[in-house]
Each structure stands twice: as structure tokens, then as C-alpha cells.
PDB file of N, CA and C in Angstrom:
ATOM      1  N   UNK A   1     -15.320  16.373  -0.002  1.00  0.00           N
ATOM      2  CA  UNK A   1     -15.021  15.610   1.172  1.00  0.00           C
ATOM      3  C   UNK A   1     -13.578  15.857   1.611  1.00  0.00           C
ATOM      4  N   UNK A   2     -12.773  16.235   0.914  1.00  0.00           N
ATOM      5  CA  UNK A   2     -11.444  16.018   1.320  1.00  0.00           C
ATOM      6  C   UNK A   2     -11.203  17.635   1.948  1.00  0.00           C
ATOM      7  N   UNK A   3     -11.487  18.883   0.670  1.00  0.00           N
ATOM      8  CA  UNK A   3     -11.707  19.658   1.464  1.00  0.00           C
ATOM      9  C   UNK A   3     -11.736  20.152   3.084  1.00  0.00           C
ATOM     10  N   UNK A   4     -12.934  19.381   3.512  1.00  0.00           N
ATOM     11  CA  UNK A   4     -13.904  19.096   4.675  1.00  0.00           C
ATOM     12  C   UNK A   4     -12.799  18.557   5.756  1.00  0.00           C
ATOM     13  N   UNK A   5     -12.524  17.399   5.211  1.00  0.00           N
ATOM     14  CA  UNK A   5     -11.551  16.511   6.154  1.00  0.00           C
ATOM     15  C   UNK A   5      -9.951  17.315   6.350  1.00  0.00           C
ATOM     16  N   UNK A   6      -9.523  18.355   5.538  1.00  0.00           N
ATOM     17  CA  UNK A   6      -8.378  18.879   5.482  1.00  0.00           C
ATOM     18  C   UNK A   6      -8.552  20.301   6.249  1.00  0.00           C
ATOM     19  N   UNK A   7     -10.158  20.691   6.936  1.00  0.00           N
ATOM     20  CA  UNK A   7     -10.461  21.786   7.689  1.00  0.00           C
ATOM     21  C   UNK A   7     -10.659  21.315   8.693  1.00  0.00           C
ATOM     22  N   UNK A   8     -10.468  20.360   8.838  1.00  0.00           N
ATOM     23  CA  UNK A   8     -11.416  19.410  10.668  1.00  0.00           C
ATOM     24  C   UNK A   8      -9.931  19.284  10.385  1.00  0.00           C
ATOM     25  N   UNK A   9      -9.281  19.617  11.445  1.00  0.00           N
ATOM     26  CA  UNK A   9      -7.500  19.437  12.460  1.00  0.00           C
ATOM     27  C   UNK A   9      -8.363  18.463  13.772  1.00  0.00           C
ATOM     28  N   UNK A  10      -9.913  18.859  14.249  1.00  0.00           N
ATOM     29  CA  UNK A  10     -10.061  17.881  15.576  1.00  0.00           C
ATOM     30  C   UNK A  10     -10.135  16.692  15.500  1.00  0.00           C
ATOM     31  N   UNK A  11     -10.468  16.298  13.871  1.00  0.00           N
ATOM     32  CA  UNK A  11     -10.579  14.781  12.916  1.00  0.00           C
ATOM     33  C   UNK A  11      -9.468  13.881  13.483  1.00  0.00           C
ATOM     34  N   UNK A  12      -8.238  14.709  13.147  1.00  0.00           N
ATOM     35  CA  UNK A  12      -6.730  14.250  13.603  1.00  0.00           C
ATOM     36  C   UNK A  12      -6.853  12.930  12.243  1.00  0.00           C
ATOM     37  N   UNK A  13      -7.258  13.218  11.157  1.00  0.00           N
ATOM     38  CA  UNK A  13      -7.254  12.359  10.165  1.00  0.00           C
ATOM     39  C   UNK A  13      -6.112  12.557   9.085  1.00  0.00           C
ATOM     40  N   UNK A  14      -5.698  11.909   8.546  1.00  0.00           N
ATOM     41  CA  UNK A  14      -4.445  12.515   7.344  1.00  0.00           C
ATOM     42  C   UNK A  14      -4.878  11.647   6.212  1.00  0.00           C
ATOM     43  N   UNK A  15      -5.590  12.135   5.272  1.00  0.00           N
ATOM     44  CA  UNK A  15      -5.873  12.091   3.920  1.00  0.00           C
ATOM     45  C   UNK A  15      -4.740  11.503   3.177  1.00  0.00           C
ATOM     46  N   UNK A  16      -4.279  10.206   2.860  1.00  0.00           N
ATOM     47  CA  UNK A  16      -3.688   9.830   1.962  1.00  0.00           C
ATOM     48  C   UNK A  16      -3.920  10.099   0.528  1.00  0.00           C
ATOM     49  N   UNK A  17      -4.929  10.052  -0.074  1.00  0.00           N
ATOM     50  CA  UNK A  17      -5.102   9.705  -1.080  1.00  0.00           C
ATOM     51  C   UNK A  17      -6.533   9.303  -1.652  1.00  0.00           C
ATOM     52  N   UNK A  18      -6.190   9.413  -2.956  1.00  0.00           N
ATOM     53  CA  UNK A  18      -7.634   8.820  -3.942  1.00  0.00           C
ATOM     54  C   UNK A  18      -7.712   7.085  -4.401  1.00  0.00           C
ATOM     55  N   UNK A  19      -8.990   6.665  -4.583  1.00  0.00           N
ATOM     56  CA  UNK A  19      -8.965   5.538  -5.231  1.00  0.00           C
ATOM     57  C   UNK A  19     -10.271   5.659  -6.287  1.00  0.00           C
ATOM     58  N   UNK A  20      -9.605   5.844  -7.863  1.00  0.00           N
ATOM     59  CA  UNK A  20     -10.768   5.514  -8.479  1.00  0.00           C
ATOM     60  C   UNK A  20     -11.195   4.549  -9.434  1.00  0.00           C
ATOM     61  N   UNK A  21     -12.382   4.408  -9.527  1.00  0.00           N
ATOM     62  CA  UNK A  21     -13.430   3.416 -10.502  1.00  0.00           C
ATOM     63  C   UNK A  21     -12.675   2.702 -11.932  1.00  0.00           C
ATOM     64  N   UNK A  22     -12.500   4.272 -12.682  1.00  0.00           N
ATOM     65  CA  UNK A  22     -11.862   3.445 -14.137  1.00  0.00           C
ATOM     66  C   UNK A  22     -10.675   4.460 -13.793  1.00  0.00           C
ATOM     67  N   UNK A  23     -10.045   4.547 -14.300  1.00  0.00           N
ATOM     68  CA  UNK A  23      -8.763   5.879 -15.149  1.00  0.00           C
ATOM     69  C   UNK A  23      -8.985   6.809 -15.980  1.00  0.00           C
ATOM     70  N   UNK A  24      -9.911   7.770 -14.445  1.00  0.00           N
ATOM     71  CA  UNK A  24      -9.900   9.106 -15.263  1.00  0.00           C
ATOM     72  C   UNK A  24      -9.124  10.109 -15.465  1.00  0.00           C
ATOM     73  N   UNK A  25      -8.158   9.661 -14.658  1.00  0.00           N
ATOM     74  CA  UNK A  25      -6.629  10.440 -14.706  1.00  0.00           C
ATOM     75  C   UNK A  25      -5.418   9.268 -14.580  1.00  0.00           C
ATOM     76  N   UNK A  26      -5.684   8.794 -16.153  1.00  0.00           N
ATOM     77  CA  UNK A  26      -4.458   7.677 -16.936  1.00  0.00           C
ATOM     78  C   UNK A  26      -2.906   7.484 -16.262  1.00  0.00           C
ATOM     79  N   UNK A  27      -2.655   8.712 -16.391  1.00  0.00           N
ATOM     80  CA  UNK A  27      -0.998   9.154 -16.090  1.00  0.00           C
ATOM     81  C   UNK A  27      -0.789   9.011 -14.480  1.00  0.00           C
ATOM     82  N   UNK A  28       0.428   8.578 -14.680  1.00  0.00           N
ATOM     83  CA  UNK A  28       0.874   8.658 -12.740  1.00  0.00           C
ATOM     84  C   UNK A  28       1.226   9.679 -12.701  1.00  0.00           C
ATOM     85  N   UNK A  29       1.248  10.120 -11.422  1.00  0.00           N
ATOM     86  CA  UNK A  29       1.452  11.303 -10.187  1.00  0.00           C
ATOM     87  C   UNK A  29       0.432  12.059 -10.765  1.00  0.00           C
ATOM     88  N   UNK A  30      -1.069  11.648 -10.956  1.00  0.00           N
ATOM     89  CA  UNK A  30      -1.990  12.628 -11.137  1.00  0.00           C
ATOM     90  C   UNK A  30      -2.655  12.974  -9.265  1.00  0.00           C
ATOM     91  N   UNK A  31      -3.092  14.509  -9.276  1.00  0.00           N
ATOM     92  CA  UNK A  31      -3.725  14.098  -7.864  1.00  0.00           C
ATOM     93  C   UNK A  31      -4.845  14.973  -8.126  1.00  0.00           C
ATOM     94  N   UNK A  32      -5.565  14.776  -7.414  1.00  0.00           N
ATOM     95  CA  UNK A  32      -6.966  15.253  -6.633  1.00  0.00           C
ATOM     96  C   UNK A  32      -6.903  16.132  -5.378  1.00  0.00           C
ATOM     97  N   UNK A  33      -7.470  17.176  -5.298  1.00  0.00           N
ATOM     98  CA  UNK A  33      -7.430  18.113  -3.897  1.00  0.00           C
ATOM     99  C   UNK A  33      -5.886  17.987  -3.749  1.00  0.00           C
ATOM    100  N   UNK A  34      -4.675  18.334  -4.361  1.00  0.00           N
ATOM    101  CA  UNK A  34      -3.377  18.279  -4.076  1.00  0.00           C
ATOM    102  C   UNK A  34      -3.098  16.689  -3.308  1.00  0.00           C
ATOM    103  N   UNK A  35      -3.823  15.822  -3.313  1.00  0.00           N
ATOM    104  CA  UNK A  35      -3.712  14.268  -2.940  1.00  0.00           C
ATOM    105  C   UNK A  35      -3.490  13.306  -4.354  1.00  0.00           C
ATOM    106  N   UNK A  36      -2.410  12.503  -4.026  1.00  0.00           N
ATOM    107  CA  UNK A  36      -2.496  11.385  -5.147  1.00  0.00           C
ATOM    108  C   UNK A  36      -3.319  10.167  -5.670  1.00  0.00           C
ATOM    109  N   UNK A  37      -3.392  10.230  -6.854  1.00  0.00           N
ATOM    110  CA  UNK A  37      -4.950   9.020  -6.792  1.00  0.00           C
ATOM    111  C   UNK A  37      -3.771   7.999  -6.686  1.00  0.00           C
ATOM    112  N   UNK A  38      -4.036   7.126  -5.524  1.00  0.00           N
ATOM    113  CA  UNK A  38      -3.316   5.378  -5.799  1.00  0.00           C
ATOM    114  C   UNK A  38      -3.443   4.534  -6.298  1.00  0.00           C
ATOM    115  N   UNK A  39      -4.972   4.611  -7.489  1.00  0.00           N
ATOM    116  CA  UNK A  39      -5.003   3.516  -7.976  1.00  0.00           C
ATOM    117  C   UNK A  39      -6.375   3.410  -8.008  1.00  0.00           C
ATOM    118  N   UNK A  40      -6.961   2.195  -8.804  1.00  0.00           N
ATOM    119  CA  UNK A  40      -8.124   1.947  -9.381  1.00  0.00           C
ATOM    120  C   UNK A  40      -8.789   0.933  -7.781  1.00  0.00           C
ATOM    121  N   UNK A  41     -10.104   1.101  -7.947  1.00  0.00           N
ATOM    122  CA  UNK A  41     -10.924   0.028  -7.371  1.00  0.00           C
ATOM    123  C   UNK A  41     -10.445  -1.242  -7.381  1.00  0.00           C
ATOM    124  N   UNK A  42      -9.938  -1.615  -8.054  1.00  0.00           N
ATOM    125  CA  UNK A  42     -10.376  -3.110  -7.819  1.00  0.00           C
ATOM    126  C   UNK A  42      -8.583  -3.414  -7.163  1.00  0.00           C
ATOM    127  N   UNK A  43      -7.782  -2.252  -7.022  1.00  0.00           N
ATOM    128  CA  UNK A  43      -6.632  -2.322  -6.047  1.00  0.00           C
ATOM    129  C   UNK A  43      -6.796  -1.839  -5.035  1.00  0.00           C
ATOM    130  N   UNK A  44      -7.894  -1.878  -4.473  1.00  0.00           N
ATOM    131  CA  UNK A  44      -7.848  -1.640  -3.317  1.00  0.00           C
ATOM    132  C   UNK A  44      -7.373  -1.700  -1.654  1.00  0.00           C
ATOM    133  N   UNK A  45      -7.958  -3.356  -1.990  1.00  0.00           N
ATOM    134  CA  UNK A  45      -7.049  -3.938  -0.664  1.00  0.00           C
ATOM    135  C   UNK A  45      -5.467  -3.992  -0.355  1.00  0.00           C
ATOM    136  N   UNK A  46      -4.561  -4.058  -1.937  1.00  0.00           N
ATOM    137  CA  UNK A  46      -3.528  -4.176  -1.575  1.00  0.00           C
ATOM    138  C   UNK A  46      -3.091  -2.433  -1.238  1.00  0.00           C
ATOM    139  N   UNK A  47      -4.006  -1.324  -1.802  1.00  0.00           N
ATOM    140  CA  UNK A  47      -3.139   0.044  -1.471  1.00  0.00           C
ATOM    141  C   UNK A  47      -3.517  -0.045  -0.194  1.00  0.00           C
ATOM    142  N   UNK A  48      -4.643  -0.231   0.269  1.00  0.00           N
ATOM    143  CA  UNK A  48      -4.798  -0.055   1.866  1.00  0.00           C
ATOM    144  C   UNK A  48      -3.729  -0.405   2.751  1.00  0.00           C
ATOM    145  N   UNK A  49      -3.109  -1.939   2.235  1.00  0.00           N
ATOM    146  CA  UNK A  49      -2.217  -2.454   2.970  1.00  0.00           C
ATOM    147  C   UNK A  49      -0.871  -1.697   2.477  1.00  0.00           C
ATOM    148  N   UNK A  50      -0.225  -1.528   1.926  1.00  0.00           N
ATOM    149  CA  UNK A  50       0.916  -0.541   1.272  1.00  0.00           C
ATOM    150  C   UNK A  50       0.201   0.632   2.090  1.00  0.00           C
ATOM    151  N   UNK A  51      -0.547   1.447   2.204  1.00  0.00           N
ATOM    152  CA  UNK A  51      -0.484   2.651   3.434  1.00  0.00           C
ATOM    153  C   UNK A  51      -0.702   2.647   4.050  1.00  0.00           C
ATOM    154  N   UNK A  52      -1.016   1.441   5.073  1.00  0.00           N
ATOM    155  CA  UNK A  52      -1.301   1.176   6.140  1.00  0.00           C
ATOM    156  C   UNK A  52      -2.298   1.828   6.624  1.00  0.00           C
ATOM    157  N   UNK A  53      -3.540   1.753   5.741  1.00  0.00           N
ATOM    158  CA  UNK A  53      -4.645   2.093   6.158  1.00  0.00           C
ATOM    159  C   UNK A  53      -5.784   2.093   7.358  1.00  0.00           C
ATOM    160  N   UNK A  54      -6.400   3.076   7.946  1.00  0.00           N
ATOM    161  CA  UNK A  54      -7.015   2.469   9.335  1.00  0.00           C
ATOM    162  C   UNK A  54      -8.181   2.710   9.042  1.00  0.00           C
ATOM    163  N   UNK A  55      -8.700   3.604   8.042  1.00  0.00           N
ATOM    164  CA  UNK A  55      -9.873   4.052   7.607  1.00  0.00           C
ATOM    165  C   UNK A  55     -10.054   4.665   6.116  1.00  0.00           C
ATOM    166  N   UNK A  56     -11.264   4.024   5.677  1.00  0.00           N
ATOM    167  CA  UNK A  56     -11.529   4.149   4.030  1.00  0.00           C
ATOM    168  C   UNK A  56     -12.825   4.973   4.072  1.00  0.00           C
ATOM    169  N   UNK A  57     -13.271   5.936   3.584  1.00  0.00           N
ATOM    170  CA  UNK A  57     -14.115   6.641   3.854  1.00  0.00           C
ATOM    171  C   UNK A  57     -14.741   6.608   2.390  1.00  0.00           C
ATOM    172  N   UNK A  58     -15.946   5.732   2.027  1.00  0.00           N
ATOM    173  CA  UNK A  58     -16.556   5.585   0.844  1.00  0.00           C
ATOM    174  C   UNK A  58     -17.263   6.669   0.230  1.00  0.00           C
ATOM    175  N   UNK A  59     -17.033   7.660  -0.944  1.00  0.00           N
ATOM    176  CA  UNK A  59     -17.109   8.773  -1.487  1.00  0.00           C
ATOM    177  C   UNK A  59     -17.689   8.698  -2.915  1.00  0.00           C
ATOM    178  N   UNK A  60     -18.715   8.078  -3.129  1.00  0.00           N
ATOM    179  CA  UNK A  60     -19.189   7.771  -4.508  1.00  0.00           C
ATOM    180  C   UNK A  60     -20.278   7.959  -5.088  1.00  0.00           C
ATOM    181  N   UNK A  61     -20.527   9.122  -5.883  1.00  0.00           N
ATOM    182  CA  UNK A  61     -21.336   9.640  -6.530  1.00  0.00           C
ATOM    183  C   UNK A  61     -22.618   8.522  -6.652  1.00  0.00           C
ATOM    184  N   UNK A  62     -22.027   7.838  -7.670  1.00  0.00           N
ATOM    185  CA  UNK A  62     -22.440   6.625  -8.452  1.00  0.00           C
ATOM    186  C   UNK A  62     -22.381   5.170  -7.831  1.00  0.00           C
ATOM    187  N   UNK A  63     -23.159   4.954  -6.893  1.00  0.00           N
ATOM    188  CA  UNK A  63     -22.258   3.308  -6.730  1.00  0.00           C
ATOM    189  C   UNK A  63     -23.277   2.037  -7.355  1.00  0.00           C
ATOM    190  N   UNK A  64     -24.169   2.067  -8.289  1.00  0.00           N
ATOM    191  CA  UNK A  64     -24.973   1.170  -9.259  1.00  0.00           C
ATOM    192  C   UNK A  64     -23.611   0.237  -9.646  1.00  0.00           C
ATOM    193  N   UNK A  65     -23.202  -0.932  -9.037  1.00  0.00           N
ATOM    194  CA  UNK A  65     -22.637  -1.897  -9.984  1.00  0.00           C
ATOM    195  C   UNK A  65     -20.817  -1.698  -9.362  1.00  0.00           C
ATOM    196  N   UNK A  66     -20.605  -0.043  -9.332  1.00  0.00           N
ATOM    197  CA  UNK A  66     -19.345  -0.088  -8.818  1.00  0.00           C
ATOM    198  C   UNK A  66     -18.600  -0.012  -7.467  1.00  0.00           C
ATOM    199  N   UNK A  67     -19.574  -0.192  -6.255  1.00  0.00           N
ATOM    200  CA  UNK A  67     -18.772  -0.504  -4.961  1.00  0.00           C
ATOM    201  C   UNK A  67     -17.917  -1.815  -4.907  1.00  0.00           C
ATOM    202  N   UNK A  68     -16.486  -1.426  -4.757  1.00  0.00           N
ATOM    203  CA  UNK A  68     -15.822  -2.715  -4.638  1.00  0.00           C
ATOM    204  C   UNK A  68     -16.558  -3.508  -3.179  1.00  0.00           C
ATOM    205  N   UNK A  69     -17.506  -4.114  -2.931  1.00  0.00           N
ATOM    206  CA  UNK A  69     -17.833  -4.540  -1.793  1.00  0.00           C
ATOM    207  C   UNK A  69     -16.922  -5.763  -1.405  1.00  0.00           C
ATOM    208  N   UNK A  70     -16.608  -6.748  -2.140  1.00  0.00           N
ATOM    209  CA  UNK A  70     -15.778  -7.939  -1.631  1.00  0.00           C
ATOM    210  C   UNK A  70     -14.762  -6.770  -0.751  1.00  0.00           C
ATOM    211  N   UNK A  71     -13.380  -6.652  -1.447  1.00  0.00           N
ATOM    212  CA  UNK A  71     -12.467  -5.879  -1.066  1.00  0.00           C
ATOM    213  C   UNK A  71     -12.737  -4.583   0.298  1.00  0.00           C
ATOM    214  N   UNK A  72     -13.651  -4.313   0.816  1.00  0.00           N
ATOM    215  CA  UNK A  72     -14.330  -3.056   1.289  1.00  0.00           C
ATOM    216  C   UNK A  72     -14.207  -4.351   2.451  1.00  0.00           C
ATOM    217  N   UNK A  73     -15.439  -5.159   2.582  1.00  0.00           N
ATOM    218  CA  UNK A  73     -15.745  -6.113   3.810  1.00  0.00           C
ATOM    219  C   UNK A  73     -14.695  -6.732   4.072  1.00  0.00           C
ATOM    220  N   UNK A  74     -13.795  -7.269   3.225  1.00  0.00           N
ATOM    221  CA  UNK A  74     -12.476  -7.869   3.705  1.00  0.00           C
ATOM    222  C   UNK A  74     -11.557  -7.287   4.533  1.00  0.00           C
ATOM    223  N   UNK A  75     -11.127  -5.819   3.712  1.00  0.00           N
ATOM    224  CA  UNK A  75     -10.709  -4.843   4.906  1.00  0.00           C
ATOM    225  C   UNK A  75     -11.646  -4.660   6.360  1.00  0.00           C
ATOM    226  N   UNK A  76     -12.212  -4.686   6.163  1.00  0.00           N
ATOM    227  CA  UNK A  76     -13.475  -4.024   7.560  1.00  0.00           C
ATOM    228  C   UNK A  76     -13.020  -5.522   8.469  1.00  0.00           C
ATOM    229  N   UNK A  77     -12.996  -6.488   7.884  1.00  0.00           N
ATOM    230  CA  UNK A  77     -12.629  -7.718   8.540  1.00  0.00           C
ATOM    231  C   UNK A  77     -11.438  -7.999   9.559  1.00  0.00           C
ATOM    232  N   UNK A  78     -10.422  -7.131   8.904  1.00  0.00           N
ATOM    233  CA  UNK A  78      -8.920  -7.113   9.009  1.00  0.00           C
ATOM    234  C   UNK A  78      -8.695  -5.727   9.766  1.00  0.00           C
ATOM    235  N   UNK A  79      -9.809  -5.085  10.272  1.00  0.00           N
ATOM    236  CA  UNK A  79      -9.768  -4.196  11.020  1.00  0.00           C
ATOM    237  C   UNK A  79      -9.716  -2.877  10.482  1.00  0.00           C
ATOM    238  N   UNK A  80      -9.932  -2.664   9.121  1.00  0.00           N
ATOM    239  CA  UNK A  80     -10.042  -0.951   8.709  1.00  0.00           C
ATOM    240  C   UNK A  80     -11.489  -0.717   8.844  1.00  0.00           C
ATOM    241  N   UNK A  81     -11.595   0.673   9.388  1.00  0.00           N
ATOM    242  CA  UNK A  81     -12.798   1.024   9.764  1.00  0.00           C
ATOM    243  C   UNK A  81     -13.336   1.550   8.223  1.00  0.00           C
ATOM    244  N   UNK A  82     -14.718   1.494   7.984  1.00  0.00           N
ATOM    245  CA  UNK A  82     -15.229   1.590   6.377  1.00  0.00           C
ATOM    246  C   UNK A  82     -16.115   2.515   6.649  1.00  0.00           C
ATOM    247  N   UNK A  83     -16.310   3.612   6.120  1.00  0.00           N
ATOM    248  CA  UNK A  83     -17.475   4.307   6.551  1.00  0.00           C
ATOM    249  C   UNK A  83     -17.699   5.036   5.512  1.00  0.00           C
ATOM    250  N   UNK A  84     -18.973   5.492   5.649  1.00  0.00           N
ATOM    251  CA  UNK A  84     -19.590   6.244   4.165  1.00  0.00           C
ATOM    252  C   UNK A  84     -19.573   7.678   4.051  1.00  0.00           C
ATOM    253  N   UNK A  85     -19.173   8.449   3.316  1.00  0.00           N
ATOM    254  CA  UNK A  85     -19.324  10.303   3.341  1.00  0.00           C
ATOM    255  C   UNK A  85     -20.663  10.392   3.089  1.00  0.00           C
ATOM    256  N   UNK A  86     -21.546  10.053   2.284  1.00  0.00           N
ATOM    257  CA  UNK A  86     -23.272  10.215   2.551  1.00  0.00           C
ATOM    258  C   UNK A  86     -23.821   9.892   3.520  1.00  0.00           C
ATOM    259  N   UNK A  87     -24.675  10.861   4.153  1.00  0.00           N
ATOM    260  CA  UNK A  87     -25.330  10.506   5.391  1.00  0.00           C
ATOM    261  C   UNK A  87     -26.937   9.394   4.809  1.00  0.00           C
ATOM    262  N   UNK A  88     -26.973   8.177   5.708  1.00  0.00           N
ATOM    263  CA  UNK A  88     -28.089   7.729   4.829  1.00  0.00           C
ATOM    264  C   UNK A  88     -29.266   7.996   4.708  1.00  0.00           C
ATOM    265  N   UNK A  89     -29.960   9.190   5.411  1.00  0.00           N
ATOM    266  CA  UNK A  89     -30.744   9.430   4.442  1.00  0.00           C
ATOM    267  C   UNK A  89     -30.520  10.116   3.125  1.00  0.00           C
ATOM    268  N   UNK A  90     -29.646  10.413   2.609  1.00  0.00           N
ATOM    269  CA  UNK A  90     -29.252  10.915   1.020  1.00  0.00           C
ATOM    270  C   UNK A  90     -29.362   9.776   0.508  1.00  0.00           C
ATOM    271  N   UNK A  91     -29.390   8.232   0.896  1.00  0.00           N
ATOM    272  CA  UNK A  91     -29.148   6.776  -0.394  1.00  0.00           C
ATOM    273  C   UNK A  91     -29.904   6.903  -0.808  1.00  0.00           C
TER     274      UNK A  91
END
């Protein structure tokens, strides 16, 4: 996905960053696709707000049990747009 989003220039999107599940990369300044992970799930809302987030683009293999949904709808509430990288017919 990031890939993808870092070849679309018509996106006019700028990729901050990762957010993941547990700590699969423990250590700080680990990154992903040359992007920094910011932090676990369940910090979500506050990294959004620290980068002044406008859009969260949900990217998850796995989501049985682990979509932060509280945190996800709260943002969407507060005006970040939430949207999914699976198209739904793949759910």
C-alpha cells in the first residue's frame, strides 16, 4: 500500500507513517517502506492528533479482534477521513 500511495503524485497524499498491532519492531526509529512506525494501536488517536492527521487508511491483514474501532470512529467523528485499502469485496 504505501508503495502504491508513494507512485500516485495525483493522490497529492504524504504518507506519514506506520501504526502497529503489537511491537514487531520493539526499538524506536524503526521504519517500514523508509516510513516510521509511530506507534502501537491502541495510540492511535493521540498520533493522529500529534500529525495532524486528515486521513487513516486501514491496512490490515488480520483484523479478527484487532481493529482499534473505538479510536478509528472517534477520529472519523472529529473529522479524519477513515478508509479501508481492501476493496470490499476481498472482506
Amino acid at each position: 500500500m504505501a508503495r502504491q500511495i508513494a507512485a500516485r503524485h495525483d493522490l497529492k497524499l504524504n504518507l506519514v507513517g506506520f501504526v502497529q498491532e503489537t511491537p514487531a519492531f520493539p526499538d524506536q526509529g524503526q521504519t517500514l517502506s523508509g516510513r516510521p512506525i509511530l506507534g502501537l494501536a491502541h495510540e492511535l488517536e493521540s498520533i493522529a492528533v500529534d500529525n495532524r492527521a486528515s486521513r487513516i487508511i486501514v491496512a490490515m491483514e488480520d483484523r479478527r479482534g484487532l481493529l482499534p474501532t473505538a479510536p478509528l470512529v472517534k477520529l472519523r467523528v472529529q473529522g479524519v477521513a477513515v478508509e479501508d485499502a481492501i476493496p470490499p469485496s476481498l472482506h
